[in-house]
C-alpha atoms as a PDB file:
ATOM      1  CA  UNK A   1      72.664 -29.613  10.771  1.00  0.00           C
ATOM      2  CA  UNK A   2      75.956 -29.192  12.696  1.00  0.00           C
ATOM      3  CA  UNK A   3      77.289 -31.960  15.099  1.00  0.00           C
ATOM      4  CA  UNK A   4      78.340 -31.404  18.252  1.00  0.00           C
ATOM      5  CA  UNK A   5      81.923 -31.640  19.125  1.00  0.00           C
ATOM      6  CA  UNK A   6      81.489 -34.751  21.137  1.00  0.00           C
ATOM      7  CA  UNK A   7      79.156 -36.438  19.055  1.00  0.00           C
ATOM      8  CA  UNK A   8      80.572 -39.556  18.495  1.00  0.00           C
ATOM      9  CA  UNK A   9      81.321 -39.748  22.289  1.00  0.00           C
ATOM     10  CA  UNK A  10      77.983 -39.973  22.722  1.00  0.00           C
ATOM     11  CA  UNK A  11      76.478 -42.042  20.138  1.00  0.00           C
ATOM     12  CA  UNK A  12      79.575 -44.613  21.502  1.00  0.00           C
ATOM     13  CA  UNK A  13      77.916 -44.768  25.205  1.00  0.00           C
ATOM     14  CA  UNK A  14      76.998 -48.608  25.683  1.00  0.00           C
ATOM     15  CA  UNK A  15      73.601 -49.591  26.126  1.00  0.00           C
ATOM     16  CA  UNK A  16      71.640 -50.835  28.912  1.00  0.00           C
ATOM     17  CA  UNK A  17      69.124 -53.259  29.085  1.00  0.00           C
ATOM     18  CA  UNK A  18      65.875 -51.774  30.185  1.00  0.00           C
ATOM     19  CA  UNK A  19      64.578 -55.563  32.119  1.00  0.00           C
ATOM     20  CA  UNK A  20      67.346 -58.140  33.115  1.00  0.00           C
ATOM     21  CA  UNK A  21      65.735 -61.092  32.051  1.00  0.00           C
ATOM     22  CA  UNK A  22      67.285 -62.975  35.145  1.00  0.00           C
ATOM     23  CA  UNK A  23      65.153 -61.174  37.294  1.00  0.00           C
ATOM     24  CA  UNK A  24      62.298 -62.415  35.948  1.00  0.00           C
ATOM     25  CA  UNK A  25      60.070 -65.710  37.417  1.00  0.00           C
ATOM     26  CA  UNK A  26      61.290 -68.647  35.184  1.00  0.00           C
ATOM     27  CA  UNK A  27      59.017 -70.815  33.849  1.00  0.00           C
ATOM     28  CA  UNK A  28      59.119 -74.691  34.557  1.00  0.00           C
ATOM     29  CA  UNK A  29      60.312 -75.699  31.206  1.00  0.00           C
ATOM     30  CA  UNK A  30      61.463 -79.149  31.761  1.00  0.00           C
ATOM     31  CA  UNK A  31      58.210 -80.082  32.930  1.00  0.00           C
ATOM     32  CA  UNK A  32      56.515 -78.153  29.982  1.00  0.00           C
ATOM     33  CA  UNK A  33      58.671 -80.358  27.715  1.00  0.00           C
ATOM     34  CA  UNK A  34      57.649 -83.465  29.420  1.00  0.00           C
ATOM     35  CA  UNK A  35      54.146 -82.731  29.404  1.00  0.00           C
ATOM     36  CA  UNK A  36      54.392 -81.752  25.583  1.00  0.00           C
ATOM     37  CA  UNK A  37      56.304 -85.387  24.752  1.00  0.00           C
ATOM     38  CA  UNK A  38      53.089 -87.234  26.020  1.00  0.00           C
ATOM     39  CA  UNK A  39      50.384 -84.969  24.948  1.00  0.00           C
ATOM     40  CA  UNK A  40      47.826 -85.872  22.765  1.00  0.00           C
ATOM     41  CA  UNK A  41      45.480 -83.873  20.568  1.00  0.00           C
ATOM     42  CA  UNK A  42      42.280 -82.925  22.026  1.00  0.00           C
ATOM     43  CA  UNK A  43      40.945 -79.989  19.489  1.00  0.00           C
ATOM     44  CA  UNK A  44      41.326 -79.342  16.206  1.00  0.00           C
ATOM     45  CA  UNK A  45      40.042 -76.231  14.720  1.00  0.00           C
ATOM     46  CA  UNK A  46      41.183 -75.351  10.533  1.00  0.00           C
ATOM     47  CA  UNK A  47      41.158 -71.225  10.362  1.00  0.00           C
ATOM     48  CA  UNK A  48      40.368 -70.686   6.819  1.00  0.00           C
ATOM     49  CA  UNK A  49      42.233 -68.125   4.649  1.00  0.00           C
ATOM     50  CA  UNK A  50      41.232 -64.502   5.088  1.00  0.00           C
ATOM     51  CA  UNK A  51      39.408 -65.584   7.960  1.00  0.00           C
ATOM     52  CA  UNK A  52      40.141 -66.116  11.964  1.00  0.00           C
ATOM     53  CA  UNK A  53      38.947 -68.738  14.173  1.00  0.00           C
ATOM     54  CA  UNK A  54      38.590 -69.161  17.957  1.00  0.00           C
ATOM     55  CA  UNK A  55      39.589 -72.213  20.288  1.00  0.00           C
ATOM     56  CA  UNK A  56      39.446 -72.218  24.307  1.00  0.00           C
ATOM     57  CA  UNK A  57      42.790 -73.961  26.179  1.00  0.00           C
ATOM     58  CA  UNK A  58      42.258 -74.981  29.317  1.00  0.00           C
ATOM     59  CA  UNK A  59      45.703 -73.851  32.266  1.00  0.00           C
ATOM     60  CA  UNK A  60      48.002 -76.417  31.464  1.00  0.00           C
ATOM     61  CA  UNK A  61      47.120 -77.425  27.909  1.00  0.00           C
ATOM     62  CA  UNK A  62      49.146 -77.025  24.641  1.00  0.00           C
ATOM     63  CA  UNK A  63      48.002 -74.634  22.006  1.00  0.00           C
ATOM     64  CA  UNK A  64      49.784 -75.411  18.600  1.00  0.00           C
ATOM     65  CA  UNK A  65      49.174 -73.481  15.374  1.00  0.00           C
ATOM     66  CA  UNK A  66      50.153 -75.662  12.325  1.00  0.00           C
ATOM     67  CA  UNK A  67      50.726 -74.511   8.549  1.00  0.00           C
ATOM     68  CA  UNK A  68      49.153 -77.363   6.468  1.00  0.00           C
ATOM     69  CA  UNK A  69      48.710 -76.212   3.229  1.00  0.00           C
ATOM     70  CA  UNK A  70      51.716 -73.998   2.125  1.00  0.00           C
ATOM     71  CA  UNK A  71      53.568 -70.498   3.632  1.00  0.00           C
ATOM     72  CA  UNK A  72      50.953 -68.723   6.141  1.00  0.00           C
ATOM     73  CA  UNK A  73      51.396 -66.387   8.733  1.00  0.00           C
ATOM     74  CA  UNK A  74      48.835 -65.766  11.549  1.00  0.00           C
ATOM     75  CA  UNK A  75      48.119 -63.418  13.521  1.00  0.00           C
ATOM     76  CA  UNK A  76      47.123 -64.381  17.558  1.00  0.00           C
ATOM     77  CA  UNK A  77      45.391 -62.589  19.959  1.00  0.00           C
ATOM     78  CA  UNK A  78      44.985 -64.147  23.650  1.00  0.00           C
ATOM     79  CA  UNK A  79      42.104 -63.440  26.105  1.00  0.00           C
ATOM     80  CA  UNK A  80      41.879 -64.827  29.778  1.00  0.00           C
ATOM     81  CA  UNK A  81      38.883 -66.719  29.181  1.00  0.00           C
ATOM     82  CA  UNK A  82      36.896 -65.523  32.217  1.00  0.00           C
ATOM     83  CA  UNK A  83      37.689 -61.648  31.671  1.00  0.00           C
ATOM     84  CA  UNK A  84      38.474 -60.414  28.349  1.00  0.00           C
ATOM     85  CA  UNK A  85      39.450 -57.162  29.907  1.00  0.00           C
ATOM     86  CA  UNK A  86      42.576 -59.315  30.520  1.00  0.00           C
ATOM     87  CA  UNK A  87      44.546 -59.819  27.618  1.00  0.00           C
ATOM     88  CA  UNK A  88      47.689 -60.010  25.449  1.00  0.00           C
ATOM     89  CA  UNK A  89      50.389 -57.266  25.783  1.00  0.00           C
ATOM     90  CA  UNK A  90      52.603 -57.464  23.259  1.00  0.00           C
ATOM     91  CA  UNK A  91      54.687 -53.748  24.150  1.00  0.00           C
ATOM     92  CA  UNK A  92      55.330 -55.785  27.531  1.00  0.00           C
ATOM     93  CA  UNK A  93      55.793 -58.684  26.083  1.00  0.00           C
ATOM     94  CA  UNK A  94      58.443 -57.327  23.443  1.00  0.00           C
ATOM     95  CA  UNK A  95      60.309 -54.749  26.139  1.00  0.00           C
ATOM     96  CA  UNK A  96      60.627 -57.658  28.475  1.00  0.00           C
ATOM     97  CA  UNK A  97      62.017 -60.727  25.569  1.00  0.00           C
ATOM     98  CA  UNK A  98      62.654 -58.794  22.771  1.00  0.00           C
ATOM     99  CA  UNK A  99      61.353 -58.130  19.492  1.00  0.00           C
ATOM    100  CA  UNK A 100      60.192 -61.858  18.563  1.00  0.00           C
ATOM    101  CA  UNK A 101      59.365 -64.587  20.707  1.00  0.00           C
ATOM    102  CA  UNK A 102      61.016 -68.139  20.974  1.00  0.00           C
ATOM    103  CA  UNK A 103      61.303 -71.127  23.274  1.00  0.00           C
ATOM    104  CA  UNK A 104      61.475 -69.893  27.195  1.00  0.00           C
ATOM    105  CA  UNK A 105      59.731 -66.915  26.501  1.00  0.00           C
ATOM    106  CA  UNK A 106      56.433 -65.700  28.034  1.00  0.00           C
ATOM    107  CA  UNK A 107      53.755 -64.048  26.440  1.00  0.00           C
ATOM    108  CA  UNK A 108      52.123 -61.467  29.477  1.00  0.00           C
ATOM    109  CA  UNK A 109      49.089 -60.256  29.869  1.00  0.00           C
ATOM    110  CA  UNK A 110      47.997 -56.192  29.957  1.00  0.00           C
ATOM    111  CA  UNK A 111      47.834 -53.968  33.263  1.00  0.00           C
ATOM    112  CA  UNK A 112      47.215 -54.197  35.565  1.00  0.00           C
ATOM    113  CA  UNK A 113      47.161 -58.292  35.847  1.00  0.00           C
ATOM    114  CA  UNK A 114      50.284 -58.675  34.116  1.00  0.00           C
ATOM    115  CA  UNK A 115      51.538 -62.002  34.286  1.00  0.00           C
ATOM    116  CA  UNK A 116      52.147 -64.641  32.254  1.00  0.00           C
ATOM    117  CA  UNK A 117      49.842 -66.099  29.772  1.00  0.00           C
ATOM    118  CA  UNK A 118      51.424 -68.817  28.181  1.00  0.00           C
ATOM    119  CA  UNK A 119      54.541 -69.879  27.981  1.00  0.00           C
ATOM    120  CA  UNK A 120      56.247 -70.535  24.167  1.00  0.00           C
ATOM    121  CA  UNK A 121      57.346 -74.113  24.173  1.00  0.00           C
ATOM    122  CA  UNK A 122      57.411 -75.365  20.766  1.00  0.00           C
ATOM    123  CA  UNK A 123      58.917 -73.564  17.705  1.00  0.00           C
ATOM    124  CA  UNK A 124      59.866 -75.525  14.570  1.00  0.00           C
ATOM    125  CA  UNK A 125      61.637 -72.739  12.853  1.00  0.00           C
ATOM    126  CA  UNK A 126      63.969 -71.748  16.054  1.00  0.00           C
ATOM    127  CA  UNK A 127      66.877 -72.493  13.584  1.00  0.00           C
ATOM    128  CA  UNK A 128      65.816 -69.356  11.400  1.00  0.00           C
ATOM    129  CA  UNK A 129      67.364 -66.919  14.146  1.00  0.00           C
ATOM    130  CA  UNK A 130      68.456 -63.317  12.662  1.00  0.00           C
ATOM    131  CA  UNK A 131      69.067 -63.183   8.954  1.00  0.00           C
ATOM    132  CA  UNK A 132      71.309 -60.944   7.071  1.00  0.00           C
ATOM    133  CA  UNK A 133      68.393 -58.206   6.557  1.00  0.00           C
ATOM    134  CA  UNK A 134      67.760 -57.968  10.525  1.00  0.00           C
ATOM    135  CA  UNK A 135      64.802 -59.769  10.469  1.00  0.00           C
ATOM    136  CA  UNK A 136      63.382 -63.057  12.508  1.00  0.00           C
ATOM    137  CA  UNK A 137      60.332 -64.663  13.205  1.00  0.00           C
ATOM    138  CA  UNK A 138      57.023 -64.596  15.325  1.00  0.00           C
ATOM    139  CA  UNK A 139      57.283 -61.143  16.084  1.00  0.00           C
ATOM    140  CA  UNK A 140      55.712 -58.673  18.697  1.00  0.00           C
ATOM    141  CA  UNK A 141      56.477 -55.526  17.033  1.00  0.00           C
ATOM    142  CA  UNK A 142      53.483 -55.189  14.081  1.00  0.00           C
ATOM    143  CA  UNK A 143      50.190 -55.027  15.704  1.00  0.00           C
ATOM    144  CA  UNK A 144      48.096 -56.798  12.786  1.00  0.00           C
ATOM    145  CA  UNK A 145      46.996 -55.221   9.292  1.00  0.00           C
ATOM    146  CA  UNK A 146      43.872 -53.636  10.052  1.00  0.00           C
ATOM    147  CA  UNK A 147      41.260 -51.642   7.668  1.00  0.00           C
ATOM    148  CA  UNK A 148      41.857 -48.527   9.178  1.00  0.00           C
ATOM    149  CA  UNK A 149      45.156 -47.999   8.230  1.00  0.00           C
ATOM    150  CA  UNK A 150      44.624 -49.693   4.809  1.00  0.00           C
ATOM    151  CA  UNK A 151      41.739 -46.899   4.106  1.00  0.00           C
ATOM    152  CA  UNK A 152      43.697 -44.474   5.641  1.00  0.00           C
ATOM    153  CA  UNK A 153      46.828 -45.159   2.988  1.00  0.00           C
ATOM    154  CA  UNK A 154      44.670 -45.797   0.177  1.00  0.00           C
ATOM    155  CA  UNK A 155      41.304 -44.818   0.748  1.00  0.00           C
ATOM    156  CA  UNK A 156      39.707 -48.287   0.296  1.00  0.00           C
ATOM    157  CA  UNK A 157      37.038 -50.430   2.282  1.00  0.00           C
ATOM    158  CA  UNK A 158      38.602 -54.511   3.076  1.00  0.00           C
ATOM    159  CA  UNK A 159      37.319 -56.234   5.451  1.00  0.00           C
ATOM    160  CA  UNK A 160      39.277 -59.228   5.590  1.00  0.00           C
ATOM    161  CA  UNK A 161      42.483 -57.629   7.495  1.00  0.00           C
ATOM    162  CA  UNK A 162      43.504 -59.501  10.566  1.00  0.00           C
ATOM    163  CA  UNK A 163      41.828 -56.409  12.662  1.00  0.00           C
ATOM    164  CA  UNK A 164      38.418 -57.171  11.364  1.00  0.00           C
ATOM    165  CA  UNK A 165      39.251 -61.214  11.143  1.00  0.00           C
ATOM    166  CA  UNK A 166      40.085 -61.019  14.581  1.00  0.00           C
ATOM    167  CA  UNK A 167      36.716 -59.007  15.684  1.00  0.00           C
ATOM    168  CA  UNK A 168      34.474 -61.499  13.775  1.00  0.00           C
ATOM    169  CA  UNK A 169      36.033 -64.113  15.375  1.00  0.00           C
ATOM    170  CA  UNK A 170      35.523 -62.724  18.845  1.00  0.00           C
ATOM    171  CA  UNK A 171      32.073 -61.684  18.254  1.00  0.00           C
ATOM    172  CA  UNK A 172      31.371 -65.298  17.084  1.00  0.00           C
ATOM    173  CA  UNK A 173      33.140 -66.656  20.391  1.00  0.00           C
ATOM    174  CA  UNK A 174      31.173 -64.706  22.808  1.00  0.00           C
ATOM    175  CA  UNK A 175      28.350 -62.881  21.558  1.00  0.00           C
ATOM    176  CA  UNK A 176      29.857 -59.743  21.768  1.00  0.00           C
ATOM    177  CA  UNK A 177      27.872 -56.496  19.776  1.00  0.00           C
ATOM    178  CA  UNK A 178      30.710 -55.783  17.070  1.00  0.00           C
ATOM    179  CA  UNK A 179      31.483 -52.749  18.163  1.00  0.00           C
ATOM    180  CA  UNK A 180      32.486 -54.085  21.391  1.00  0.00           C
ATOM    181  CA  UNK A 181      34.316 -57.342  20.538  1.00  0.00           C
ATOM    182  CA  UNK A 182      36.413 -54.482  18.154  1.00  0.00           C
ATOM    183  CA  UNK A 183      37.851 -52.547  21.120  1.00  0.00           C
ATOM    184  CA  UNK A 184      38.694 -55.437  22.933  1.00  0.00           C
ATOM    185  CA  UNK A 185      41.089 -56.992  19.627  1.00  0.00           C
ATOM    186  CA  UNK A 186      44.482 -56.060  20.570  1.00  0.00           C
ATOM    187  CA  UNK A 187      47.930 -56.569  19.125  1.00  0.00           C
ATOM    188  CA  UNK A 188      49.142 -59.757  18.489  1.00  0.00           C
ATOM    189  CA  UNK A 189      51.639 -62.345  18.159  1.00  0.00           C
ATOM    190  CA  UNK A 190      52.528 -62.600  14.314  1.00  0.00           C
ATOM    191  CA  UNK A 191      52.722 -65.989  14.245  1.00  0.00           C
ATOM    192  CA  UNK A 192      55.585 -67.436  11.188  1.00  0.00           C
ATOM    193  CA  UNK A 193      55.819 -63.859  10.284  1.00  0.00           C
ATOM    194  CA  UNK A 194      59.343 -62.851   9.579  1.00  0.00           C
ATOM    195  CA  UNK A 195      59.642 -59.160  10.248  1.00  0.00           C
ATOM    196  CA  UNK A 196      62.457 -56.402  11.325  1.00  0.00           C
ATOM    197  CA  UNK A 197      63.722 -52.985  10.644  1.00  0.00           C
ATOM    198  CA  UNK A 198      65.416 -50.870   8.290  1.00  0.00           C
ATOM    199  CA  UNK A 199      68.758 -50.310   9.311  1.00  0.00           C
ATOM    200  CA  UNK A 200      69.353 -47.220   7.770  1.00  0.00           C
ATOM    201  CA  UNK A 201      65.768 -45.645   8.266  1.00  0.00           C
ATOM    202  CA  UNK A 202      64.144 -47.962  10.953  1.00  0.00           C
ATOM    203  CA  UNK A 203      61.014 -48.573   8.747  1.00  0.00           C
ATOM    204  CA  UNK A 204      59.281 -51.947   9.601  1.00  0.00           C
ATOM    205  CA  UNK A 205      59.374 -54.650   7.077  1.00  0.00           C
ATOM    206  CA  UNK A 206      58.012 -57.893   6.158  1.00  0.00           C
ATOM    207  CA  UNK A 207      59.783 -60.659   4.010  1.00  0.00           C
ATOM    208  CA  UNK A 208      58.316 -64.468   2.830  1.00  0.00           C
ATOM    209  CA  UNK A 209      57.968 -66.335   6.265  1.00  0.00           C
ATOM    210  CA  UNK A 210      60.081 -69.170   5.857  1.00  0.00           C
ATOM    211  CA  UNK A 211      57.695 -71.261   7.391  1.00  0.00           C
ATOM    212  CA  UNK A 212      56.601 -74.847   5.635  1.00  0.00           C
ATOM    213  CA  UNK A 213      53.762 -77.152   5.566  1.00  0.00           C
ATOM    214  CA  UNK A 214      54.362 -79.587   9.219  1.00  0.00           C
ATOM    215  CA  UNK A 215      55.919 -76.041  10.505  1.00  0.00           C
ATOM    216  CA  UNK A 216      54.274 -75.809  14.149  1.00  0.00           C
ATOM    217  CA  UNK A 217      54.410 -72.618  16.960  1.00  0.00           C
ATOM    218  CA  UNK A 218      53.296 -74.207  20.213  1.00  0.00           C
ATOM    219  CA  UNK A 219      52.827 -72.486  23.685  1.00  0.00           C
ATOM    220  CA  UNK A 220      51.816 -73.623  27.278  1.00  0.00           C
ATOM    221  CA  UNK A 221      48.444 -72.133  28.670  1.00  0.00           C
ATOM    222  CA  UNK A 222      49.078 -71.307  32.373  1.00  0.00           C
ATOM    223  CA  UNK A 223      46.056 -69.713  32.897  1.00  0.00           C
ATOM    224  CA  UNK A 224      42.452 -70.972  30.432  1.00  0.00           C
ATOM    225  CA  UNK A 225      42.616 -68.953  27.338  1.00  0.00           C
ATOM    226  CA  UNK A 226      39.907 -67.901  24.650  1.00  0.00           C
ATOM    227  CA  UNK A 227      42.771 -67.362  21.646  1.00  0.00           C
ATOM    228  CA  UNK A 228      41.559 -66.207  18.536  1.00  0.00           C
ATOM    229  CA  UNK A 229      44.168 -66.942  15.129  1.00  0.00           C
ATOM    230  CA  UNK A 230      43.980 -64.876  12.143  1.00  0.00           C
ATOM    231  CA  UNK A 231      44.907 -66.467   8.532  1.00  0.00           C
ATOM    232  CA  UNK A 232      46.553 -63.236   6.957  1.00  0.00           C
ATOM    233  CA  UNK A 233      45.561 -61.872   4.487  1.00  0.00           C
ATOM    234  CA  UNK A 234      49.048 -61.599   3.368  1.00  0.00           C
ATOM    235  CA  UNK A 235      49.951 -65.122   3.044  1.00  0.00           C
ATOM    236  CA  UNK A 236      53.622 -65.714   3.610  1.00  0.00           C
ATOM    237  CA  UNK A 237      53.896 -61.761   3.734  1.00  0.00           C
ATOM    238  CA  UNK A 238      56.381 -61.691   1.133  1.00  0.00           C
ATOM    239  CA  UNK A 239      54.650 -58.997  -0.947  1.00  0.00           C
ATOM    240  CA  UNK A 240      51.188 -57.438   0.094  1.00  0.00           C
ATOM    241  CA  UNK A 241      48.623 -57.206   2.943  1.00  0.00           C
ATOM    242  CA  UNK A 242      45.186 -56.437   3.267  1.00  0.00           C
ATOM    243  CA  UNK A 243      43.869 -57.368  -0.020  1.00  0.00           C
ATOM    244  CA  UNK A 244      42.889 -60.597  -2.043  1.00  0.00           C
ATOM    245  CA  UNK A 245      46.050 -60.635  -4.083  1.00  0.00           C
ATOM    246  CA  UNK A 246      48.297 -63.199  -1.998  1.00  0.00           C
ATOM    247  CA  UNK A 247      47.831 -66.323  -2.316  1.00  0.00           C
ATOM    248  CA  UNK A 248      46.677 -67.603   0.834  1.00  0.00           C
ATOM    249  CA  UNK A 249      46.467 -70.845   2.937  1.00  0.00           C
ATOM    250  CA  UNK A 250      44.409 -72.239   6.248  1.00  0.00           C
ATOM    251  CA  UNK A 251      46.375 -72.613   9.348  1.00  0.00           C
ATOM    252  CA  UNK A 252      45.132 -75.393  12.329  1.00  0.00           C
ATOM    253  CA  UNK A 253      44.986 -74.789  15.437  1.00  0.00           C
ATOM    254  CA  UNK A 254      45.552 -77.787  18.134  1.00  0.00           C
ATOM    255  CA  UNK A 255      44.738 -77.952  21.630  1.00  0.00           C
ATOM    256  CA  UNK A 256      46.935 -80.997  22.877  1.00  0.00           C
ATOM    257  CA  UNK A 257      46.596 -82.502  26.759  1.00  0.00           C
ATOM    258  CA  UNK A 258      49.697 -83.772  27.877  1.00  0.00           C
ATOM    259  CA  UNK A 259      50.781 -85.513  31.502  1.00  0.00           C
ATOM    260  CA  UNK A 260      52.282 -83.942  34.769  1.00  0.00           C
ATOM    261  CA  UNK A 261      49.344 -80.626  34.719  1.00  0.00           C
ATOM    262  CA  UNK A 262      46.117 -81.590  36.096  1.00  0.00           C
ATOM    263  CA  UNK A 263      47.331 -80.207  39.137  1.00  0.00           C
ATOM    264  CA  UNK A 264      48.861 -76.666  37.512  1.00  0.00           C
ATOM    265  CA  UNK A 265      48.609 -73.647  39.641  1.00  0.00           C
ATOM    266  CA  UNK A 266      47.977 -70.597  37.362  1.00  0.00           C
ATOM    267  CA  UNK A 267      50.445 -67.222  38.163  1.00  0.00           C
ATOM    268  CA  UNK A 268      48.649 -64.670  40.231  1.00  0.00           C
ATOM    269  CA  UNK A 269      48.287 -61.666  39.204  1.00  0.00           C
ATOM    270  CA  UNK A 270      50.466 -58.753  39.677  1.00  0.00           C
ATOM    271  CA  UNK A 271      50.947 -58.029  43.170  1.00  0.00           C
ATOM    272  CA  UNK A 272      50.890 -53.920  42.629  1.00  0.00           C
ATOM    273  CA  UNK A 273      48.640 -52.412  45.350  1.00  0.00           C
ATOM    274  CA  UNK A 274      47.319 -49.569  42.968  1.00  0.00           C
ATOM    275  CA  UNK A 275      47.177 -47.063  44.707  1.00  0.00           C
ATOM    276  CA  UNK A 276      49.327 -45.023  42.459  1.00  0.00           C
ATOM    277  CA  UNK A 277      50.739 -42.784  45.243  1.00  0.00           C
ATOM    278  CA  UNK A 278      47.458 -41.464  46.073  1.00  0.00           C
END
């Protein structure tokens, strides 16, 4: 294929960014940090390997996932806990903060409430920032190894993907049919993962998480939450998902209550009229 005369001129036009992420509402972080200091532990739930577990977090509560064993990445999926029709949006979430989530960012929920979830306050491996490869940690970009995919690549059943982790879970939660509780699992934040892209052919990979046993990932529930964690199947997701082959490790979840929140007001949600110009 032939270039264009002016081709470089326009590969060399400067970008723009799509949100200014001074125009969004700030979250109260100082007090977040102060409530966090004096918080105590209130639930502990272990998510076994290959398996996902489910914990409720009250508005104003601390939801930290742990790695206790060894290298484990999880996979999270967030439901307003009086209307699962209201839940995670991680294409939001990632066109509004970027490709991974850190400290001060805010995980939002799907049209048409959109608003913020939870805020992330705690993140032992902040320090890891961007390596040499491109990639970083807890990402919003992979939506969770599923067993459609895997049988549509290789044409085998495995039902112990984060997808189907994450719809057990649920069902076991709420009492959901299965069928139901699986159209309501949504993409997620991959929790430790340590993710990017290709520079040369923008293909989405996966390296070892360089998370640690004591490594925690801890965000702020501003409005009550059903979360459900995946263990992945992938361990560390330094070679292989969605099989048995990875060695693999339990995560814990903790839901810690800490001062300065009984009296939290949760965001409302989005103010849109929806009317959609009709």
């Amino acid at each position: 294929m032939t270039e264009p005369d002016d081709a470089e001129a326009r590969r060399a036009v400067a970008p723009v960014i799509c949100y200014p992420v001074e125009r969004l509402p700030m979250p109260p972080m100082a007090r977040f940090a102060t409530s966090l200091a004096g918080a105590e532990v209130v639930t502990t739930v272990t998510v076994p390997p290959r398996e996902a577990a489910s914990v409720t977090v009250p508005a104003g509560h601390v939801l930290r996932v742990v790695s206790v064993e060894g290298p484990q990445v999880g996979d999270l999926n967030l439901f307003a806990a009086g209307d699962l029709s209201e839940r995670f949006y991680s294409g939001k979430t990632r066109a509004l903060h970027g490709s991974h989530v850190g400290i001060g960012d805010r995980l939002w929920s799907c049209f048409p409430y959109l608003r913020p979830m939870a805020t992330v306050i705690e993140d032992s491996l902040a320090w890891y920032g961007i390596d040499r490869f491109g990639g970083a940690v807890h990402d919003v970009i992979g939506t969770r190894c599923d067993p459609h995919t895997h049988c549509l690549l290789s044409g085998e059943q495995y039902h112990h993907c984060c997808h189907s982790n994450l719809t057990r879970a649920l069902v076991a939660a709420t009492g959901l049919k299965l069928r139901e509780a699986e159209m309501l699992v949504h993409d997620v934040v991959n929790v430790f993962m340590c993710t990017g892209f290709t520079r040369d052919t923008g293909e989405y990979f996966m390296k070892a998480s360089p998370v640690r046993p004591g490594d925690a990932f801890g965000i702020m529930a501003e409005i009550d939450l059903l979360a459900l964690v995946s263990a992945c199947p992938g361990g560390d997701c330094g070679a292989e998902h969605s099989s048995d082959v990875a060695p693999c490790h339990p995560l814990q979840l903790e839901v810690l209550r800490g001062p300065g929140m009984d009296d939290w007001v949760p965001p409302a949600r989005n103010g849109y009229d929806r009317t959609h110009g009709m």
